[in-house]
N, C-alpha and C. Protein backbone atom coordinates (compact mmCIF):
# COMPACT_ATOMS: atom_id res chain seq x y z
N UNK A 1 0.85 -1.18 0.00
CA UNK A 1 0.00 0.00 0.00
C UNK A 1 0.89 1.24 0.00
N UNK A 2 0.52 2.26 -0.43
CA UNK A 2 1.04 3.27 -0.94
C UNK A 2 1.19 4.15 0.96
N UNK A 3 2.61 4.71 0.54
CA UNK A 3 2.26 5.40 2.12
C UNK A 3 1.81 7.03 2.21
N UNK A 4 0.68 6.79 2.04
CA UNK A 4 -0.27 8.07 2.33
C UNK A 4 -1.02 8.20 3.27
N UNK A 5 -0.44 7.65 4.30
CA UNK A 5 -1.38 7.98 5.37
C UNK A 5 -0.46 8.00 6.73
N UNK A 6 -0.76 8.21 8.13
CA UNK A 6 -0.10 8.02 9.06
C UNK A 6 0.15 6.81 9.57
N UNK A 7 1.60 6.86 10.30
CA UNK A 7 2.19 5.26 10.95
C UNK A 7 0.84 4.98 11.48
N UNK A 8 0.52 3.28 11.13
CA UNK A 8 -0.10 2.64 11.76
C UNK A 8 -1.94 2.87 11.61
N UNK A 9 -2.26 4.03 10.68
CA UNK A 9 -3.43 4.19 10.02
C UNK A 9 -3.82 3.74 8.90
N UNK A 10 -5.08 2.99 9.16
CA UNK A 10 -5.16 2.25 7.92
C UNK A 10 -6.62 2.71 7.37
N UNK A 11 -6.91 4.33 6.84
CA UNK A 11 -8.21 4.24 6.38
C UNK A 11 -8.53 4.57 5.35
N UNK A 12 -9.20 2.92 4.96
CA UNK A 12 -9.49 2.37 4.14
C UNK A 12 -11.29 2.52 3.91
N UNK A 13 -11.97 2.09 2.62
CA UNK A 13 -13.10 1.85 2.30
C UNK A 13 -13.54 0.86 1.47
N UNK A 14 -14.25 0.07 0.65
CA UNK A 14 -14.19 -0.27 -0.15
C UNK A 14 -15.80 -0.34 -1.67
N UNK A 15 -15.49 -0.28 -2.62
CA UNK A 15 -16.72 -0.41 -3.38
C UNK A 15 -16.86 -1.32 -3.97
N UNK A 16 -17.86 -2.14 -3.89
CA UNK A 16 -18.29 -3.54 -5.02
C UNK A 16 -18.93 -2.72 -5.99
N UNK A 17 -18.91 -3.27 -7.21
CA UNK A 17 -19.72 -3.61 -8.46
C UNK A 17 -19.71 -4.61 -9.16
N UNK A 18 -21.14 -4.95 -9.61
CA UNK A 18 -21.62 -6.50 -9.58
C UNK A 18 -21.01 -6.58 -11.01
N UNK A 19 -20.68 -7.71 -11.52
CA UNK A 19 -20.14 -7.95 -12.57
C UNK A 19 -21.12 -7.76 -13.82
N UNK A 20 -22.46 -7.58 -13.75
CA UNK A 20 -23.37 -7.21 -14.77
C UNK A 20 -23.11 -5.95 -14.60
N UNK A 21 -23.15 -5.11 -14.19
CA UNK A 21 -23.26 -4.03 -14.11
C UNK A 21 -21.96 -3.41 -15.35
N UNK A 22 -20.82 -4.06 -14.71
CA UNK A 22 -19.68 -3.98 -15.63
C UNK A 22 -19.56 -4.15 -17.15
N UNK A 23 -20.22 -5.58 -17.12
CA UNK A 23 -20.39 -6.00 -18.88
C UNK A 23 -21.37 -4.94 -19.89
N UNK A 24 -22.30 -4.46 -18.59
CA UNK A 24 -23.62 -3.71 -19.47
C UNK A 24 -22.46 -2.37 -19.88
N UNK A 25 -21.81 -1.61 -18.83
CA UNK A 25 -20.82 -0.61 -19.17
C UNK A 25 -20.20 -0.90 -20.40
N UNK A 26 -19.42 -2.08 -20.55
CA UNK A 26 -18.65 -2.25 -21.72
C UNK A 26 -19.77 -2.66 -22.85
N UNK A 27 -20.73 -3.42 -22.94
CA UNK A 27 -21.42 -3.46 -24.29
C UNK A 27 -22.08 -2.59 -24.15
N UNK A 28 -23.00 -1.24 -23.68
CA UNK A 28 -23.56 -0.21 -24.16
C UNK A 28 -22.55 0.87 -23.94
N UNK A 29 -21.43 1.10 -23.53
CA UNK A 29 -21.06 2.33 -23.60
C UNK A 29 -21.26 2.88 -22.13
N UNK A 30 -20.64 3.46 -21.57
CA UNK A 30 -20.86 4.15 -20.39
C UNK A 30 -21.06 6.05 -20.11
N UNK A 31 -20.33 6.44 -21.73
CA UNK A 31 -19.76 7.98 -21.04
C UNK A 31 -21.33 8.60 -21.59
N UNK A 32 -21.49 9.69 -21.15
CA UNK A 32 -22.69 10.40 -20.61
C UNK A 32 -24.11 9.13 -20.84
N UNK A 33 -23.91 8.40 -19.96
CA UNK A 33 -25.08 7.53 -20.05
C UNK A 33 -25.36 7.09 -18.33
N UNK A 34 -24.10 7.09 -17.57
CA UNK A 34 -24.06 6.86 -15.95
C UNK A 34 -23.36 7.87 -15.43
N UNK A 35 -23.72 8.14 -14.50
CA UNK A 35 -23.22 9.52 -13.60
C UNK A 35 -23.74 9.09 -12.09
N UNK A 36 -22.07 9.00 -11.72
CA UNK A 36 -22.27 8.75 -10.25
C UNK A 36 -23.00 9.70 -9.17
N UNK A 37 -24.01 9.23 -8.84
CA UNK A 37 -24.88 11.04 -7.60
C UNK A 37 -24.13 10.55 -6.88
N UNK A 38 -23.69 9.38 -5.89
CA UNK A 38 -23.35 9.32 -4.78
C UNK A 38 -22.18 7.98 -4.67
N UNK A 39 -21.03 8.51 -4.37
CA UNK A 39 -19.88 7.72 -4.28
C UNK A 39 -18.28 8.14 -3.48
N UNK A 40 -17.58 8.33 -4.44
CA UNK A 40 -15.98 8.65 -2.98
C UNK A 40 -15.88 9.90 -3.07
N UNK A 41 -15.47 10.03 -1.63
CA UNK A 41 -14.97 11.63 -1.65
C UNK A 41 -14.26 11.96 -2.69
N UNK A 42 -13.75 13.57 -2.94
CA UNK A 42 -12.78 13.98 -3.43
C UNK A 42 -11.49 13.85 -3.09
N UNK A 43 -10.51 13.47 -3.77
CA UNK A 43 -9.36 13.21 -3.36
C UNK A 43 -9.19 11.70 -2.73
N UNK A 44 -10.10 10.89 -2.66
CA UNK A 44 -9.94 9.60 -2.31
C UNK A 44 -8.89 8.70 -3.27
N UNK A 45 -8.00 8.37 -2.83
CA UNK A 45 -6.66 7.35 -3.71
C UNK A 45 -6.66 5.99 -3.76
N UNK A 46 -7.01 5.64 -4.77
CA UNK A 46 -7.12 4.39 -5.93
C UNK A 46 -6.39 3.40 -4.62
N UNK A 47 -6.38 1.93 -3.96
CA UNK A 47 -5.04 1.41 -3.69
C UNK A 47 -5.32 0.21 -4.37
N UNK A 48 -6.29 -0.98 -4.64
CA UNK A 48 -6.34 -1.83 -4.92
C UNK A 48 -6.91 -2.53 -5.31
N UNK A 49 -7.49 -3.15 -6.22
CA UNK A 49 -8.74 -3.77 -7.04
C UNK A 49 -8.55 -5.66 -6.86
N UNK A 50 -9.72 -6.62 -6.54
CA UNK A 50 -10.09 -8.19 -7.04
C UNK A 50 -11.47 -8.29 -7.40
N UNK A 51 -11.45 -9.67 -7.88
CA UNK A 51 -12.43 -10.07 -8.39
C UNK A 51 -12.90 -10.83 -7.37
N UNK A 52 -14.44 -10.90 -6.89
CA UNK A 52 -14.37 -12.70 -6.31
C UNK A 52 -15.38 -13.60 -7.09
N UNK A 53 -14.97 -14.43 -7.79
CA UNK A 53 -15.54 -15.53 -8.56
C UNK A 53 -16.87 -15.82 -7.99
N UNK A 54 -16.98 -15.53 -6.87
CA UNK A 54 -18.02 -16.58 -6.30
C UNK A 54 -19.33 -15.71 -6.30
N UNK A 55 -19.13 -14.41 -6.08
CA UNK A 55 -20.13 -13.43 -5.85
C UNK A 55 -20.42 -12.39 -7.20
N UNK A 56 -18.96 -12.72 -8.44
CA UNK A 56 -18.87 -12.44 -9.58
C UNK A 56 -19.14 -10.54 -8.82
N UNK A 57 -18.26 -9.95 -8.54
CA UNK A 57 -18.10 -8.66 -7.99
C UNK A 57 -16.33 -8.73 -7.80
N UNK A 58 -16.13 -7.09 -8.39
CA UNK A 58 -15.27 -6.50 -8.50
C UNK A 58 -15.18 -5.98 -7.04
N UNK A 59 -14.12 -5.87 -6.65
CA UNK A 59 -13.46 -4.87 -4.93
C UNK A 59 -12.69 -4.06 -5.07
N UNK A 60 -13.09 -2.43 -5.48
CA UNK A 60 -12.30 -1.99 -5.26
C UNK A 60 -11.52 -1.10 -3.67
N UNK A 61 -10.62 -0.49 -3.32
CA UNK A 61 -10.12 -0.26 -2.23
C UNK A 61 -9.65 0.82 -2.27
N UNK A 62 -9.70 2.02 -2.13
CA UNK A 62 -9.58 3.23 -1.49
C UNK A 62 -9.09 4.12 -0.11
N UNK A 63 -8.18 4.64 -0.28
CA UNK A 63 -7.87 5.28 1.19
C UNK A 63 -7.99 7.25 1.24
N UNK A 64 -8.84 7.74 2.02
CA UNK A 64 -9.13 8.53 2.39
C UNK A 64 -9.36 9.04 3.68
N UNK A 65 -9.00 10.28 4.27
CA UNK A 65 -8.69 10.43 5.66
C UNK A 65 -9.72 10.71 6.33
N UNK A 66 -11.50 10.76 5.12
CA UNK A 66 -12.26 11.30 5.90
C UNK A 66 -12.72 9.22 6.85
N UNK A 67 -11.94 8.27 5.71
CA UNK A 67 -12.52 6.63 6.31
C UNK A 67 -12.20 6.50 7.77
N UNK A 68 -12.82 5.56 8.20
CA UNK A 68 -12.59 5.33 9.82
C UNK A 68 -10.92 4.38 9.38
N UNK A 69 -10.51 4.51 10.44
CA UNK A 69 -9.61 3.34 10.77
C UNK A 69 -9.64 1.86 10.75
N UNK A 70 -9.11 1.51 9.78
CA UNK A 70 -9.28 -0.58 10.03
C UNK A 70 -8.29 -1.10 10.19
N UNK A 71 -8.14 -1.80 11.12
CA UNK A 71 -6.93 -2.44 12.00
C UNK A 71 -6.50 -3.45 11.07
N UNK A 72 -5.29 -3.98 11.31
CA UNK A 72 -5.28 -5.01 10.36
C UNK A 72 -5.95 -6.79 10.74
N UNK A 73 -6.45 -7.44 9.36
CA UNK A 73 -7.31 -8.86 10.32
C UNK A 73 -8.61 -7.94 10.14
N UNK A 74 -9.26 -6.70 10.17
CA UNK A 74 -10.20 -6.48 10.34
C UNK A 74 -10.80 -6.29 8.92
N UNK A 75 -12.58 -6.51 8.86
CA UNK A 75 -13.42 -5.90 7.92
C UNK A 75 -13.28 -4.77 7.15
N UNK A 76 -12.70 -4.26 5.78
CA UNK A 76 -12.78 -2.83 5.79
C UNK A 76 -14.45 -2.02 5.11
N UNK A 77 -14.90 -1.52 5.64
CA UNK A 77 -15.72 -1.05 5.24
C UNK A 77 -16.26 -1.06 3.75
N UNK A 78 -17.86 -0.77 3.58
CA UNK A 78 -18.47 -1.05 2.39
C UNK A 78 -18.51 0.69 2.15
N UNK A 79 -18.32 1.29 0.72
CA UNK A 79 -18.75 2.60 0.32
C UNK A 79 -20.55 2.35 -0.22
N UNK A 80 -21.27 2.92 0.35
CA UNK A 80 -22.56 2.92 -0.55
C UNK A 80 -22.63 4.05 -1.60
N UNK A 81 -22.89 3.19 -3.11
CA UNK A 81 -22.67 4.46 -4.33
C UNK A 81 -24.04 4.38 -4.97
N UNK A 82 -24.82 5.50 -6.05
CA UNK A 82 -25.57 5.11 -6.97
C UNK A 82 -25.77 5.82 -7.73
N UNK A 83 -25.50 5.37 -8.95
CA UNK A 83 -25.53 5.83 -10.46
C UNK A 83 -26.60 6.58 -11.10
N UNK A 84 -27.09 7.02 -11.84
CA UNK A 84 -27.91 7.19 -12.74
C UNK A 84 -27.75 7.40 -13.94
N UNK A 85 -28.26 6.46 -14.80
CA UNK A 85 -28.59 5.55 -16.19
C UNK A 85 -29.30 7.12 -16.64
N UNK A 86 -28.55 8.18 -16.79
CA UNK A 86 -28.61 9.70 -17.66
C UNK A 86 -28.15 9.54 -18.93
């Protein structure tokens, strides 16, 4: 992880998107058609992206100073986002 944050702070967030959601992006096109109303702060920094097969959802991972703290071993938080199909 990138060191942007303070010794021993780890705040983190994270966003799923369902893997349909993704494919529909790539076969219709995405740009002025979705517009995020509600998602990461400003200035929130990219750290890390998976897939999980099982739930077919993307993870991405984010660190921003407004996130709580997640210890390590611990849960990191869910971001709640939502689009509109504009």
């Amino acid at each position: 992880m990138p060191e942007i944050n303070h010794p021993g702070e780890r705040r983190l967030a994270i966003i799923e998107v369902h893997n349909n959601i993704l494919i529909a992006m790539m076969e219709k096109g995405f740009e002025r058609k979705i517009r995020t109303i509600r998602g990461l702060p400003q200035g929130a920094v990219f750290i890390t992206s998976n897939f999980d097969n099982l739930t077919q959802t993307a993870h991405f991972v984010f660190y921003h100073p407004s996130f709580p703290i997640v210890a390590e071993g611990n849960v990191i938080p869910q971001i709640r986002w939502e689009i509109d199909n504009a």
